[in-house]
Protein backbone atom coordinates (compact mmCIF):
# COMPACT_ATOMS: atom_id res chain seq x y z
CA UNK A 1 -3.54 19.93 2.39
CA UNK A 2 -2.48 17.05 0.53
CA UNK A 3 0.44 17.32 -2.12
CA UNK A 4 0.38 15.71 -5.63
CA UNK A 5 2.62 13.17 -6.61
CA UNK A 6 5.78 13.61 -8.03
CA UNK A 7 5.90 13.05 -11.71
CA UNK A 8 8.05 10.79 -13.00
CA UNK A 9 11.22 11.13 -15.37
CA UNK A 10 10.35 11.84 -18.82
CA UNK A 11 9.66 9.67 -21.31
CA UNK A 12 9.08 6.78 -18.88
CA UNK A 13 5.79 7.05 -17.92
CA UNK A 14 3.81 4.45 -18.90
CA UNK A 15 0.27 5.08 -17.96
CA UNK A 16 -0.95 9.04 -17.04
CA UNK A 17 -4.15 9.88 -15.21
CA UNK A 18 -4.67 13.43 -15.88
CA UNK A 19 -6.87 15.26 -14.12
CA UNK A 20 -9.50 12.08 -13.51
CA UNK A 21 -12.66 12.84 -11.33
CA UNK A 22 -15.77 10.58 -10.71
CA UNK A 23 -19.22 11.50 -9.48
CA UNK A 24 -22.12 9.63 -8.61
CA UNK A 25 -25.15 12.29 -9.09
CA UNK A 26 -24.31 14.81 -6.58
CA UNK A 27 -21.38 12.59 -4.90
CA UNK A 28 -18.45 12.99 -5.58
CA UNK A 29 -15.83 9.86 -5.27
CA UNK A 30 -12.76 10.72 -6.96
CA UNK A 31 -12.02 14.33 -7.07
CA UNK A 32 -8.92 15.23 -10.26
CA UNK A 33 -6.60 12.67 -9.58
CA UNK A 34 -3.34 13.18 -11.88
CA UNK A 35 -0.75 10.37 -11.29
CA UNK A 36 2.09 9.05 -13.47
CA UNK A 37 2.92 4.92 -13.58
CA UNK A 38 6.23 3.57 -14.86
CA UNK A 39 6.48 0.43 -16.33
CA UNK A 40 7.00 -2.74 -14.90
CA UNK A 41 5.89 -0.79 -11.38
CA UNK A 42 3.77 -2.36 -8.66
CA UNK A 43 1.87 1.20 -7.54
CA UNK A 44 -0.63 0.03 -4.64
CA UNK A 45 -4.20 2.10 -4.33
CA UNK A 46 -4.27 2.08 -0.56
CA UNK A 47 -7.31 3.47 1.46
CA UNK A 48 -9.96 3.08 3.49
CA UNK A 49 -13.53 2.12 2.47
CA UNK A 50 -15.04 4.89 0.15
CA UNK A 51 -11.85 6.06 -0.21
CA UNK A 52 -12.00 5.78 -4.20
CA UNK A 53 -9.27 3.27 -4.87
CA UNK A 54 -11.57 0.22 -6.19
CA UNK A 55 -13.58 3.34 -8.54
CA UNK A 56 -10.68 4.61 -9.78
CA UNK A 57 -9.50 1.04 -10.84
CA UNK A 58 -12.51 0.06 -12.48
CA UNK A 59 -12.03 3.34 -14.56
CA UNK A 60 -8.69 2.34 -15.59
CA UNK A 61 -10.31 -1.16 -16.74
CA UNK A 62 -13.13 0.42 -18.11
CA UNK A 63 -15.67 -0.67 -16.03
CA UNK A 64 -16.44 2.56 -14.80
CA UNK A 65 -16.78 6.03 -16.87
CA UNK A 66 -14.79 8.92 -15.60
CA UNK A 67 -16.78 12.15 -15.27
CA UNK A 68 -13.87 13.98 -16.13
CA UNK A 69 -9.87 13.99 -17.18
CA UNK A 70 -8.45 11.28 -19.36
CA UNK A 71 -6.12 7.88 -18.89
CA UNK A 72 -3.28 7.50 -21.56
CA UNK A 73 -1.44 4.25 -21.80
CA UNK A 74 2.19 4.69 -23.26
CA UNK A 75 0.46 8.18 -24.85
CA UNK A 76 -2.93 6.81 -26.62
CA UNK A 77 -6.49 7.36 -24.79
CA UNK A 78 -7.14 4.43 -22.68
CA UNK A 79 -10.44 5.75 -21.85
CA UNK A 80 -11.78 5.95 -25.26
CA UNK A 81 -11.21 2.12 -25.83
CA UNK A 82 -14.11 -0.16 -24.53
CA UNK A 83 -13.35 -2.75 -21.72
CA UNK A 84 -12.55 -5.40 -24.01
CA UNK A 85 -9.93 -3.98 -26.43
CA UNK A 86 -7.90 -2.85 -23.57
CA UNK A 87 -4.59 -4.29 -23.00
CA UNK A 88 -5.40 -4.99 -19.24
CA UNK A 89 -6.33 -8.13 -17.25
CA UNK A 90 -7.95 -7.44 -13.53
CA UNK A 91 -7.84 -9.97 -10.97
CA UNK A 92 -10.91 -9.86 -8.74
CA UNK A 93 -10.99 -10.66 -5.04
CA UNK A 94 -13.64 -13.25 -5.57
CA UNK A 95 -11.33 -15.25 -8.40
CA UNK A 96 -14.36 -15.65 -10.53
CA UNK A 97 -13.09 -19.18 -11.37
CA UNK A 98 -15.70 -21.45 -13.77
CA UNK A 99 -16.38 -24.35 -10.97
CA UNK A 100 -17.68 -26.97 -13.88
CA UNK A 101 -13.95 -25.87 -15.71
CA UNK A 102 -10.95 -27.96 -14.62
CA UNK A 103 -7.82 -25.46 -14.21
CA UNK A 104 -6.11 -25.94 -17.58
CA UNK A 105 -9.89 -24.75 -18.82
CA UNK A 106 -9.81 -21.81 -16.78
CA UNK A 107 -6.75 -20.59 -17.75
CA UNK A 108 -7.33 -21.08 -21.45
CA UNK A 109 -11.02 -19.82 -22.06
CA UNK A 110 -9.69 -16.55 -22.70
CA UNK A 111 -8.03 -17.60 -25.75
CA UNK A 112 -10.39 -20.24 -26.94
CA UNK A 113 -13.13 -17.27 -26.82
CA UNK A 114 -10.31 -15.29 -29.19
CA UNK A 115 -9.61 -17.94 -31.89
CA UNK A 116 -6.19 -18.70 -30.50
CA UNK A 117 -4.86 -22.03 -32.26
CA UNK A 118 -5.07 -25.07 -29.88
CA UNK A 119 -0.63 -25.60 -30.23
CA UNK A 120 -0.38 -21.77 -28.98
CA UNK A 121 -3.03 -22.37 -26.64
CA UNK A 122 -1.48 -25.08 -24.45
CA UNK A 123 2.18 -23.79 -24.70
CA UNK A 124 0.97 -20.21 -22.97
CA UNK A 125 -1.37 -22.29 -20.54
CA UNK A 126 1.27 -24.40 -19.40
CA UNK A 127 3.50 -21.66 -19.55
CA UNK A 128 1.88 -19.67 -17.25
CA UNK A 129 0.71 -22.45 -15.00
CA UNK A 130 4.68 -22.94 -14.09
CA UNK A 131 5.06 -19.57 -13.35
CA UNK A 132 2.55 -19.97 -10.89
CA UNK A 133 3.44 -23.21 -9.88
CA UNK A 134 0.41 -24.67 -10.85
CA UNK A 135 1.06 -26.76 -13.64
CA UNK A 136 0.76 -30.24 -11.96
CA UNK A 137 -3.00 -29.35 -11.06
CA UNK A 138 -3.96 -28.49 -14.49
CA UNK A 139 -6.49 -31.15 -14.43
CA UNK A 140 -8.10 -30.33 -10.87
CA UNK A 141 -10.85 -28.49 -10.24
CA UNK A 142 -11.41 -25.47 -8.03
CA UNK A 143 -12.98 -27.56 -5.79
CA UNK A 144 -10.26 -29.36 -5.20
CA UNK A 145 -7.85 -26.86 -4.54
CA UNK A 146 -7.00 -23.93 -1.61
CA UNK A 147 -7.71 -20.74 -1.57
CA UNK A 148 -3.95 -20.15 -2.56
CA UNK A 149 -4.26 -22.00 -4.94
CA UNK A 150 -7.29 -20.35 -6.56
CA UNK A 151 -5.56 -17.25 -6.38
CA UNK A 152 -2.45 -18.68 -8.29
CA UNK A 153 -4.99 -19.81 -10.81
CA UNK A 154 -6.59 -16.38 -11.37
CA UNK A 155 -2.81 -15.15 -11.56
CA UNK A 156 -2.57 -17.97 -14.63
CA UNK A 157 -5.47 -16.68 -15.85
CA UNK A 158 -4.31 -12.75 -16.31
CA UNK A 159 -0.94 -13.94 -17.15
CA UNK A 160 -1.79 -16.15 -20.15
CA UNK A 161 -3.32 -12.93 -21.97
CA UNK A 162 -0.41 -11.08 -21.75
CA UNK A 163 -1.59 -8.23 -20.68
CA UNK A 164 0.34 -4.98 -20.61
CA UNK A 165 -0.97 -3.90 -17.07
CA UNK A 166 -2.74 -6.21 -14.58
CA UNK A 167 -5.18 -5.00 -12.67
CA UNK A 168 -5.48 -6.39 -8.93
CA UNK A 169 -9.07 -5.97 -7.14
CA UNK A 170 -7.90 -6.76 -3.16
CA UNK A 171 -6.66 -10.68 -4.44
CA UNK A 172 -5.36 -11.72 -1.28
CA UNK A 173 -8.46 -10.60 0.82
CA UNK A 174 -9.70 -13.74 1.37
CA UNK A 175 -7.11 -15.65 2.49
CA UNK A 176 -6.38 -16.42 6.19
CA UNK A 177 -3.40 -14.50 7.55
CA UNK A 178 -0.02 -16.99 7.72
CA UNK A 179 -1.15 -17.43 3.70
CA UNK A 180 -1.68 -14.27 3.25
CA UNK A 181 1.77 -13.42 3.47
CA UNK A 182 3.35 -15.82 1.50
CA UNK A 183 1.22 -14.79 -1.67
CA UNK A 184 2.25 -11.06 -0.78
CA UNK A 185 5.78 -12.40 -1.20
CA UNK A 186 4.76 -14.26 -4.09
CA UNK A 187 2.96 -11.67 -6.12
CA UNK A 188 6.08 -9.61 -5.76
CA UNK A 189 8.74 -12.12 -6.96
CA UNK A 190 5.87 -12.94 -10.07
CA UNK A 191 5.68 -9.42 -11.04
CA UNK A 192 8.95 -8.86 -11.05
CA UNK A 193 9.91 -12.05 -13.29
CA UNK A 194 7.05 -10.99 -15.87
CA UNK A 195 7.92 -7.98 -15.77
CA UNK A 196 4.12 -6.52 -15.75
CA UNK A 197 2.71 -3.12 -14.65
CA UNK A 198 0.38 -4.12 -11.27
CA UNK A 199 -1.69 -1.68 -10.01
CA UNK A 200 -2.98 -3.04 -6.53
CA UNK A 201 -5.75 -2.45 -4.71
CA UNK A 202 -5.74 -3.05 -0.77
CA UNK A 203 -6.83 -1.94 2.33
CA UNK A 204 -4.11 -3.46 4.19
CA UNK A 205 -1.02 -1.20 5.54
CA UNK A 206 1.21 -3.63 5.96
CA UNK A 207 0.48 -5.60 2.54
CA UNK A 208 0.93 -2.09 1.15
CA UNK A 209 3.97 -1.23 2.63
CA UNK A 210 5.61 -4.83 1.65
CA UNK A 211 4.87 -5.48 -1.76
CA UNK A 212 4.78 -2.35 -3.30
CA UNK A 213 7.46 0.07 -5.49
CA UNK A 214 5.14 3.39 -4.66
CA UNK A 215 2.02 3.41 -2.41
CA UNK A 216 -1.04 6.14 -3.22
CA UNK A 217 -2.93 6.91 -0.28
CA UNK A 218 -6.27 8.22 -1.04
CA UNK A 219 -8.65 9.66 1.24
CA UNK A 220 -11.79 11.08 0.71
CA UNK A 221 -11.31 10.68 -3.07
CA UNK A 222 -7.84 12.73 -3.41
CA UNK A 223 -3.92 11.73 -3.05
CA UNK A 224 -3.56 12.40 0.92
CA UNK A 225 0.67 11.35 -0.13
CA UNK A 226 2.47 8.63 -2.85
CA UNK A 227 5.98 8.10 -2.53
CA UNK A 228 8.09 4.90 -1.92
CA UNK A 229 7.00 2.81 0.82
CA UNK A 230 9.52 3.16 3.62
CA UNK A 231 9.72 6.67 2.50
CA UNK A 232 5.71 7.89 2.94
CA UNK A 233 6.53 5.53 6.53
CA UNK A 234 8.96 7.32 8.11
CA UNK A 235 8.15 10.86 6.72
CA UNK A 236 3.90 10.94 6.73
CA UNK A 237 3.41 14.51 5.56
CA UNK A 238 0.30 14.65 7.40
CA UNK A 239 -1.96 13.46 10.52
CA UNK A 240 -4.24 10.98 8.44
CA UNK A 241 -0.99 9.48 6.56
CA UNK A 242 0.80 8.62 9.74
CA UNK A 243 -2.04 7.20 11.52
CA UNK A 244 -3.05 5.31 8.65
CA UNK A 245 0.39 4.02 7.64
CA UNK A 246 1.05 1.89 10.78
CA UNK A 247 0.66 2.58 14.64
CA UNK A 248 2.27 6.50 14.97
CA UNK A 249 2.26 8.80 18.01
CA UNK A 250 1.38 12.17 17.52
CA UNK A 251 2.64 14.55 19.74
CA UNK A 252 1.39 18.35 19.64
CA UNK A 253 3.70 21.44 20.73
CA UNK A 254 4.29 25.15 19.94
CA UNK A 255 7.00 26.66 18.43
CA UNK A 256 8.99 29.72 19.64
CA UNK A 257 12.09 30.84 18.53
CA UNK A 258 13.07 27.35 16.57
CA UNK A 259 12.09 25.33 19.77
CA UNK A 260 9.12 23.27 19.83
CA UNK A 261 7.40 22.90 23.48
CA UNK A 262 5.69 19.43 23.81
CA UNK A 263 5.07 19.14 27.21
CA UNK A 264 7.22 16.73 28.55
CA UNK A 265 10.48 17.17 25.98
CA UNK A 266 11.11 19.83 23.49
CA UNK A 267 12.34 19.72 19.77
CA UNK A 268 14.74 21.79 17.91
CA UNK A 269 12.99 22.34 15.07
CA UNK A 270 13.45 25.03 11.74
CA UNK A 271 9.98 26.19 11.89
CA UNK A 272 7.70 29.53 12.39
CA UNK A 273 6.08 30.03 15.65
CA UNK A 274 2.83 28.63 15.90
CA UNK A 275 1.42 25.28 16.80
CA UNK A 276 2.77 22.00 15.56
CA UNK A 277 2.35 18.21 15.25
CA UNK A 278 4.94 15.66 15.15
CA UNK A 279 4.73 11.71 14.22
CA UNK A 280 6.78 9.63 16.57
CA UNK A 281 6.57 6.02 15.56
CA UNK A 282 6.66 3.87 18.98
CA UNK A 283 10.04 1.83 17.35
CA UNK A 284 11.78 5.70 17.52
CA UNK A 285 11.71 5.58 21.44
CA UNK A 286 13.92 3.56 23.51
CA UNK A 287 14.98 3.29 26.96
CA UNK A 288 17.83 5.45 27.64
CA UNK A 289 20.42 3.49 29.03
CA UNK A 290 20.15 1.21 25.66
CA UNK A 291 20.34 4.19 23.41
CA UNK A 292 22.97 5.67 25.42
CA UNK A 293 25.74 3.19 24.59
CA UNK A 294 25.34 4.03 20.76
CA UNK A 295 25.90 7.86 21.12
CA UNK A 296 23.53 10.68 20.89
CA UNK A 297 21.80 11.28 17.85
CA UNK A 298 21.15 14.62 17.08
CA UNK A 299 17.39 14.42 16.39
CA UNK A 300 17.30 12.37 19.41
CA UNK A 301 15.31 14.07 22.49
CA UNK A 302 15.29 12.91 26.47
CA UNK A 303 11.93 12.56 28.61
CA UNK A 304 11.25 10.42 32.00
CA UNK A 305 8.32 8.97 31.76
CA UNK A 306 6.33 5.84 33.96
CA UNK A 307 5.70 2.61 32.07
CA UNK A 308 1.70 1.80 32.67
CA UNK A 309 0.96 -1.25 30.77
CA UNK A 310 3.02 -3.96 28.68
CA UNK A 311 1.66 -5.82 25.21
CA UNK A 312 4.18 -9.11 24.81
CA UNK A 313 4.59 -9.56 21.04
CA UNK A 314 7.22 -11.97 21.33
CA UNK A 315 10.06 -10.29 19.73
CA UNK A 316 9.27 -7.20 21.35
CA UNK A 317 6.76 -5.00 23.55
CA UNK A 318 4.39 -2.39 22.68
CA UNK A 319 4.31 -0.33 26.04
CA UNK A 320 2.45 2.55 27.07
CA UNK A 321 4.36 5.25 28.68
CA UNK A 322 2.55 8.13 31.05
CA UNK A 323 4.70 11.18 30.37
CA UNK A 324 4.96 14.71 31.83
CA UNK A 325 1.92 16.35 31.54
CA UNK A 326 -0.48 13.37 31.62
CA UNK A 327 0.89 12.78 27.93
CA UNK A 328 0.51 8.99 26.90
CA UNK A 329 2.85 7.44 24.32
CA UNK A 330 3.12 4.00 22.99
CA UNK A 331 6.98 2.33 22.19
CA UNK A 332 7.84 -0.66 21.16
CA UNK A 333 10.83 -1.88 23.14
CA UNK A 334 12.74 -5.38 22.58
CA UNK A 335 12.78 -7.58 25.73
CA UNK A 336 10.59 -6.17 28.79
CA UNK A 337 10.85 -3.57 31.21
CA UNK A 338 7.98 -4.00 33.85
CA UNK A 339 5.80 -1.32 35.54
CA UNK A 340 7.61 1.64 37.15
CA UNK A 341 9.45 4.85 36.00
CA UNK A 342 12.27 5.06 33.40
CA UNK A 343 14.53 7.23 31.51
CA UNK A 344 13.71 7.62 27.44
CA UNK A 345 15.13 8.91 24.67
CA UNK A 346 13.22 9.50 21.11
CA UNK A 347 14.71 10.54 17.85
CA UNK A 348 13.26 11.53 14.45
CA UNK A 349 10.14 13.02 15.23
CA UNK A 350 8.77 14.27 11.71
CA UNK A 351 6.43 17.39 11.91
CA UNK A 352 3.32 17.48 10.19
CA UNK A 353 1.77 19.61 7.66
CA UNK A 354 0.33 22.62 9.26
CA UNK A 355 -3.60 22.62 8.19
């Protein structure tokens, strides 16, 4: 069973979700999620399709109604206010830029459609253009300009309204990969010179895991774990988090007397008898005579096992390992070892929540 989220220290929360649920007819997507947000955070929504992450941002920006609970933004109902009066901005995946609207146009139709004066009007445009590093194609059209580049525009766009949270609908989706990365890194470094609340929506582990201050996982429509990113990594509280949350092995055993048996190596561990499920990430498991020369750890555990096929990654190998047993693991080892049988040692194998 999945735990709640930690709140955060009080008096800095900035925006609360108490208690908010979402059905469709008989369907339920989102089933009482309560989560806290500080500000200037960047909390990423990961999950898989139908997970509820994109529903329960489009209740946040009012696109959708919440069948139950309520959304406070620094204490006032943010779920009584209609889309347009809220103090949000949400980027969309597809950019939604004007095509007939050169970038400078884009950026500013926001505040022409609010009265802004024309002097304020092009100082926060070309304001916000620099921060994106846009401001020499202010006179382009989105036609004439990348996909990055789009995506800095619809960045230009949220930022000139200064919004007090900025939504994020899976931005960086359609980009190809080597970009992809770069605007991860440069979504991070923006939000943290604005100064924004981003809640992000993605899919993506790894984009998860390197951009964000706190990642929720959702499954099925509940919080499955949320904690800091290396943190919900290295200590997945259950089966679904560490499979999810990068490549994970996961090794079953019993416990008796504080000793769990898993076959082909055993594991101190302070539990009840019964049965029991570790994560071992693949990175945890080295070859022995490597591991050897830095001292025991004392999590660390000791197994023989035959290496049966090689992945070349370039600055490492993902190998598959036939154990004791017939049990299969995967490590990733730097440099290569070649087909035949070694000596291994593993350390911080995490035990799951028992169902």
């Amino acid at each position: 069973m999945a735990r709640a989220p930690e709140n955060v220290a009080a008096g800095s929360v900035f925006l609360r979700l108490e208690s908010v649920g979402k059905r469709f007819g008989e369907h339920t997507v989102l089933e009482s999620i309560s989560l806290d947000v500080e500000r200037g955070e960047f909390l990423t929504l990961l999950g898989e399709s139908g997970s509820g992450k994109t529903t329960l941002l489009r209740i946040v920006a009012g696109f959708e109604e919440a069948t139950t609970g309520r959304i406070l933004l620094e204490n006032q109902r943010l779920d009584a206010m209609p889309p347009h009066r809220r103090p949000i901005h949400t980027v969309f995946q597809s950019y939604a830029l004007f095509p007939h609207m050169s970038v400078f146009d884009n950026v500013s139709y926001g505040l022409r459609v609010r009265g802004c004066a024309r002097q304020e009007m092009t100082s926060r445009v070309g304001e916000a253009l620099e921060k994106v590093r846009m401001e020499r194609f202010a006179r382009h059209f989105p036609r004439q300009i990348s996909g990055g580049q789009k995506q800095r525009v619809a960045l230009a766009r949220a930022l000139v309204n200064r919004p007090r949270l900025l939504l994020l609908d899976e931005p960086l989706s359609a980009l190809d990969a080597n970009l992809r990365v770069e605007m991860q890194r440069e979504l991070k470094l923006l939000q943290r010179e604005v100064g924004i609340t981003f809640i992000f929506v993605t899919h993506d582990q790894n984009e998860a895991l390197a951009i964000s201050d706190r990642v929720v996982l959702l499954r099925h429509g509940k919080i499955e774990q949320c904690g800091a990113p290396r943190a919900i990594y290295t200590t997945p509280r259950t089966a679904y988090a560490a499979g999810f949350l990068g490549k994970s092995n996961l090794v079953t055993g019993v416990v008796r007397q504080g000793v769990a048996d898993c076959g082909a190596f055993s594991v101190p561990i302070n539990l009840a008898d019964g049965p029991v499920t570790f994560s071992l990430r693949p990175e945890c498991i080295t070859p022995r005579s490597e591991a050897a020369q830095a001292g025991k750890h004392p999590s660390e555990v000791q197994f023989a096992a035959e290496v049966v096929a090689e992945q070349f990654y370039g600055a490492d190998s993902l190998v598959t390992l036939r154990c004791a047993g017939g049990m299969e693991l995967s490590a990733r080892i730097a440099g290569a070892l070649g087909n035949g049988h070694f000596a291994f040692q593993a350390q911080d194998c995490v035990p799951l929540e028992r169902e």
